[in-house]
N, C-alpha and C. Protein backbone atom coordinates (compact mmCIF):
# COMPACT_ATOMS: atom_id res chain seq x y z
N UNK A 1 -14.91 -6.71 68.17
CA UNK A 1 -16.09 -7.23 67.54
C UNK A 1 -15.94 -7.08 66.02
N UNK A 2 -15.97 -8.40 65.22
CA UNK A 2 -16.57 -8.20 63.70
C UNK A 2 -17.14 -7.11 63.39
N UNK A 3 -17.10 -6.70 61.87
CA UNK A 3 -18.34 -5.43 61.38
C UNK A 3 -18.57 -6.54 60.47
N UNK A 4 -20.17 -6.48 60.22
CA UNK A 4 -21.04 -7.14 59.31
C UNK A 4 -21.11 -6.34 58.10
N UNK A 5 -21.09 -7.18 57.19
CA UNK A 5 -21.99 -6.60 55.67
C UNK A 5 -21.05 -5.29 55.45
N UNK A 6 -19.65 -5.71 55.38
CA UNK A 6 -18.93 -4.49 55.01
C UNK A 6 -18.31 -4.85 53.52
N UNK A 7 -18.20 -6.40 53.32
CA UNK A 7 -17.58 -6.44 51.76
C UNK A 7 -18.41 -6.44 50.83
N UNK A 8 -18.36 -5.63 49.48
CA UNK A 8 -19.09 -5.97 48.63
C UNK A 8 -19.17 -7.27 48.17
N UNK A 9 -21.07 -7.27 47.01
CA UNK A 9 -20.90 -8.83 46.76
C UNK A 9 -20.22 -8.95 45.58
N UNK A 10 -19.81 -10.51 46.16
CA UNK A 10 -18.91 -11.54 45.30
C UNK A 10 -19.45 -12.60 44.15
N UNK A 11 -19.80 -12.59 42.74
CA UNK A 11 -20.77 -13.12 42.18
C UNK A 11 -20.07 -13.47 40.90
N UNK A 12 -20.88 -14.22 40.42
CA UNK A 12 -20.21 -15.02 38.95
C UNK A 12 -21.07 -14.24 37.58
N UNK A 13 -19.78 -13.96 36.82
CA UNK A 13 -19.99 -12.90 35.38
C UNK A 13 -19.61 -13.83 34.36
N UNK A 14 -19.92 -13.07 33.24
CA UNK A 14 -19.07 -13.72 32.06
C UNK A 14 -18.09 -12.66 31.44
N UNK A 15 -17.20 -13.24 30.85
CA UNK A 15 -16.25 -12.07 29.95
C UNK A 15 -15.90 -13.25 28.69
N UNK A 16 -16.42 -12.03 28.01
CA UNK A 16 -16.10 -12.22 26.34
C UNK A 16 -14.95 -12.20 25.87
N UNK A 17 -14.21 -12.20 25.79
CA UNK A 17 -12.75 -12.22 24.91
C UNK A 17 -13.24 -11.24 23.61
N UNK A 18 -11.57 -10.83 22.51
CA UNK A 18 -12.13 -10.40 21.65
C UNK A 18 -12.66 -11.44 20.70
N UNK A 19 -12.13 -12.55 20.84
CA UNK A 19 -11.87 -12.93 19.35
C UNK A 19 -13.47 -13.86 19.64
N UNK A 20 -14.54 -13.61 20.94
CA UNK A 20 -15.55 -14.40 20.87
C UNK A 20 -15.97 -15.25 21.91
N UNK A 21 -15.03 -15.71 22.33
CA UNK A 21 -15.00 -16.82 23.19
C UNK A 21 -15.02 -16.38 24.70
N UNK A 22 -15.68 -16.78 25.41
CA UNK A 22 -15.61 -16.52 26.88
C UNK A 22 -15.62 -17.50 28.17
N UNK A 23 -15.39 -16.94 29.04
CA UNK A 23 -15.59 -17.90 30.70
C UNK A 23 -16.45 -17.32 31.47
N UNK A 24 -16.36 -17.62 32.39
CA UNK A 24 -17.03 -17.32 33.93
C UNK A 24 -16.39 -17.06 34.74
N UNK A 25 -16.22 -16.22 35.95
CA UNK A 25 -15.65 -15.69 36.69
C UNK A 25 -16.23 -14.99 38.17
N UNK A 26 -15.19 -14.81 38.84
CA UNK A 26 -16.18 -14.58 39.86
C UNK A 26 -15.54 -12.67 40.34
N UNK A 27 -16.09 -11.76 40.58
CA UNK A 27 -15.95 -10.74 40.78
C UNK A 27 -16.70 -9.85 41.75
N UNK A 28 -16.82 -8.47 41.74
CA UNK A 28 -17.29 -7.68 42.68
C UNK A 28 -17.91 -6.77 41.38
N UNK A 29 -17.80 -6.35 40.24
CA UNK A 29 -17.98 -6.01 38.94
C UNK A 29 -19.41 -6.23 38.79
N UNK A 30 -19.76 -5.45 38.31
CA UNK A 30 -21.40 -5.05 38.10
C UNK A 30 -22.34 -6.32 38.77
N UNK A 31 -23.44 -7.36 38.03
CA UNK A 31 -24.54 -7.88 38.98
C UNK A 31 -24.15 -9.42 38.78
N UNK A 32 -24.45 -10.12 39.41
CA UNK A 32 -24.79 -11.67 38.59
C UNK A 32 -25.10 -11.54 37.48
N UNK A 33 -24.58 -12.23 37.13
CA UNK A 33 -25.04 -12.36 35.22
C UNK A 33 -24.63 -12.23 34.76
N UNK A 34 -24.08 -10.64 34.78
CA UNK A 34 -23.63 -9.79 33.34
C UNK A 34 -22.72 -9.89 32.57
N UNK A 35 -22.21 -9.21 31.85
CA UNK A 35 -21.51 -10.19 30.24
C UNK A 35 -20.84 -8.64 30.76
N UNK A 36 -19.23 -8.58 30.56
CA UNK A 36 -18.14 -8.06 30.43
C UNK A 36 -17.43 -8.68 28.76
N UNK A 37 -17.38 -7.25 27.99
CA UNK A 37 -16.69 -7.59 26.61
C UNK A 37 -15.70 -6.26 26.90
N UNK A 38 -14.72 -7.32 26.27
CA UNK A 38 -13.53 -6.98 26.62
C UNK A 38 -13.16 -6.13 25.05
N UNK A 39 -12.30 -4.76 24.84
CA UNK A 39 -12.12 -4.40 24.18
C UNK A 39 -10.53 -4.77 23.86
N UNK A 40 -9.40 -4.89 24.71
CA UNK A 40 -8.34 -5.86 24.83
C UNK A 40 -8.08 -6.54 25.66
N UNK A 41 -7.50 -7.34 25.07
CA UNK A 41 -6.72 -8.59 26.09
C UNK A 41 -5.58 -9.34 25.61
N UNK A 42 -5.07 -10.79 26.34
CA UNK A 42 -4.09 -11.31 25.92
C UNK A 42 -3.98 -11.80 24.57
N UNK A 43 -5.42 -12.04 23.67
CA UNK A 43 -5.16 -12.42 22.51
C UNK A 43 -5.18 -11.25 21.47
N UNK A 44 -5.03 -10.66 21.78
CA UNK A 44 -4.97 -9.19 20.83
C UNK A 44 -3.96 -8.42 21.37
N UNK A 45 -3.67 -7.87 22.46
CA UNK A 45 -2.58 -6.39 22.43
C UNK A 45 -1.34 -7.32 22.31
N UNK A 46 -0.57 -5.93 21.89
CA UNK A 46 1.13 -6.73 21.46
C UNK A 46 2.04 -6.92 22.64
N UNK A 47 1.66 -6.54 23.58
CA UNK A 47 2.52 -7.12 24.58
C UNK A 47 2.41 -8.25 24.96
N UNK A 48 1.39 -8.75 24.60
CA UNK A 48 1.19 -10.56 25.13
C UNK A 48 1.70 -11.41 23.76
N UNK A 49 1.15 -10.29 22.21
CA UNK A 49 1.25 -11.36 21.17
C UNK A 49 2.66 -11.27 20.82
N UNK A 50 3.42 -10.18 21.26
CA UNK A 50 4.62 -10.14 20.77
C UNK A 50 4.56 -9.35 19.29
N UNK A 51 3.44 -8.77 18.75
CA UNK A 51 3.16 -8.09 17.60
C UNK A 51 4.10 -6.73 17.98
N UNK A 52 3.72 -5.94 17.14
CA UNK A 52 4.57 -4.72 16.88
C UNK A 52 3.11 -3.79 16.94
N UNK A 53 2.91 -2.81 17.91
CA UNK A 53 1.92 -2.22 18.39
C UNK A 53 2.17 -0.95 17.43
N UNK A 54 0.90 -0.58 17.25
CA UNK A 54 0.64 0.99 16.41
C UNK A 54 0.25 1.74 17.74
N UNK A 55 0.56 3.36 17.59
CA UNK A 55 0.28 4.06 18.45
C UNK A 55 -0.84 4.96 17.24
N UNK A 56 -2.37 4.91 18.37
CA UNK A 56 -3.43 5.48 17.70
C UNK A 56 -3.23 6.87 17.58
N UNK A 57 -3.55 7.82 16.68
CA UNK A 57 -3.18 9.28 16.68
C UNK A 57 -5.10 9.55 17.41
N UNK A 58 -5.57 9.60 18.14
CA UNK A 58 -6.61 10.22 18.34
C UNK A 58 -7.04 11.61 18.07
N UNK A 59 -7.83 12.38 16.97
CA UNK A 59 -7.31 13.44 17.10
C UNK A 59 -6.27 14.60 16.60
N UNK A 60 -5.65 13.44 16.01
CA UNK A 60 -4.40 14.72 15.51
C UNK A 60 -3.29 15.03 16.73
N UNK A 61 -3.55 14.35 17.97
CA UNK A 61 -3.11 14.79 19.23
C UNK A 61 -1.34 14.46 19.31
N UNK A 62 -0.99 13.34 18.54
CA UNK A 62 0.62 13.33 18.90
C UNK A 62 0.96 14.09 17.77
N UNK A 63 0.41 14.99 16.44
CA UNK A 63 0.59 15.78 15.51
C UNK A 63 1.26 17.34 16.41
N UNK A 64 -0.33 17.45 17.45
CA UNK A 64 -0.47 18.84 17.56
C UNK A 64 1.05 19.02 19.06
N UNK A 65 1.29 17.78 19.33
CA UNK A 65 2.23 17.35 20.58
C UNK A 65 3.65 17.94 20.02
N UNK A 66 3.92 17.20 19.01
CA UNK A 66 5.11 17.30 17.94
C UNK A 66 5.26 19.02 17.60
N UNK A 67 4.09 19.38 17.03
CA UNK A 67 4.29 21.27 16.93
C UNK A 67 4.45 21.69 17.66
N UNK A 68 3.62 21.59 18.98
CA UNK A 68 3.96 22.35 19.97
C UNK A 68 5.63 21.99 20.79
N UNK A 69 5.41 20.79 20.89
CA UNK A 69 7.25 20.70 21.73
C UNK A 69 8.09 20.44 20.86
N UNK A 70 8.05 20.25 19.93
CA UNK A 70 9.26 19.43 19.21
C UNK A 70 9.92 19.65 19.00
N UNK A 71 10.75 21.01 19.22
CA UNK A 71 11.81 22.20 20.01
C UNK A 71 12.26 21.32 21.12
N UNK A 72 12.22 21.24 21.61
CA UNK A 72 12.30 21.28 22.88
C UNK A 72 13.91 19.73 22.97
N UNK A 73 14.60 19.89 23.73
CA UNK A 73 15.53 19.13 24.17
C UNK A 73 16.17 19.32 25.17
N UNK A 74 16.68 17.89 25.91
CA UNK A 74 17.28 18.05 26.87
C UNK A 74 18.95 18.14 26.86
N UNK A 75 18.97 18.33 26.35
CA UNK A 75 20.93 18.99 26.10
C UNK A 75 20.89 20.59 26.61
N UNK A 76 22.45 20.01 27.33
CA UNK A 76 22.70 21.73 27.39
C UNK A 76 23.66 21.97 26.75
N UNK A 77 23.70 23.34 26.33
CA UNK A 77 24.34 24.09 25.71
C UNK A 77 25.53 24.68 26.32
């Protein structure tokens, strides 16, 4: 026997792009309606544009990465 009412619903959104521009789409993603803005995508990150990507330091965090390991190698002695 079938099970009923086991898939979530399937409904039409919008998504913003960065640069503004958007479509319609159909998803399982929050309600009818709702507007999805996209923080990246194909017209912005460098793997699609072929740009040369910066790595964000959040933090100080690949600083404090570098002090703490930056000893460290895989050669043996």
């Amino acid at each position: 026997m079938a099970k009923k009412n086991i898939h979530p619903d399937y409904h039409f959104i919008t998504v913003q792009m960065t640069d503004g521009s958007s479509y319609q789409t159909r998803t399982t993603w929050g309600k009818e309606g709702d507007l999805m803005t996209l923080e990246i995508d194909p017209k912005s990150h460098p793997a699609w544009t072929g740009g040369r990507g910066q790595m964000l330091d959040a933090g100080g965090q690949v600083a404090r990465f570098n002090k703490r390991f930056g000893g460290l190698s895989l050669k043996t002695k």
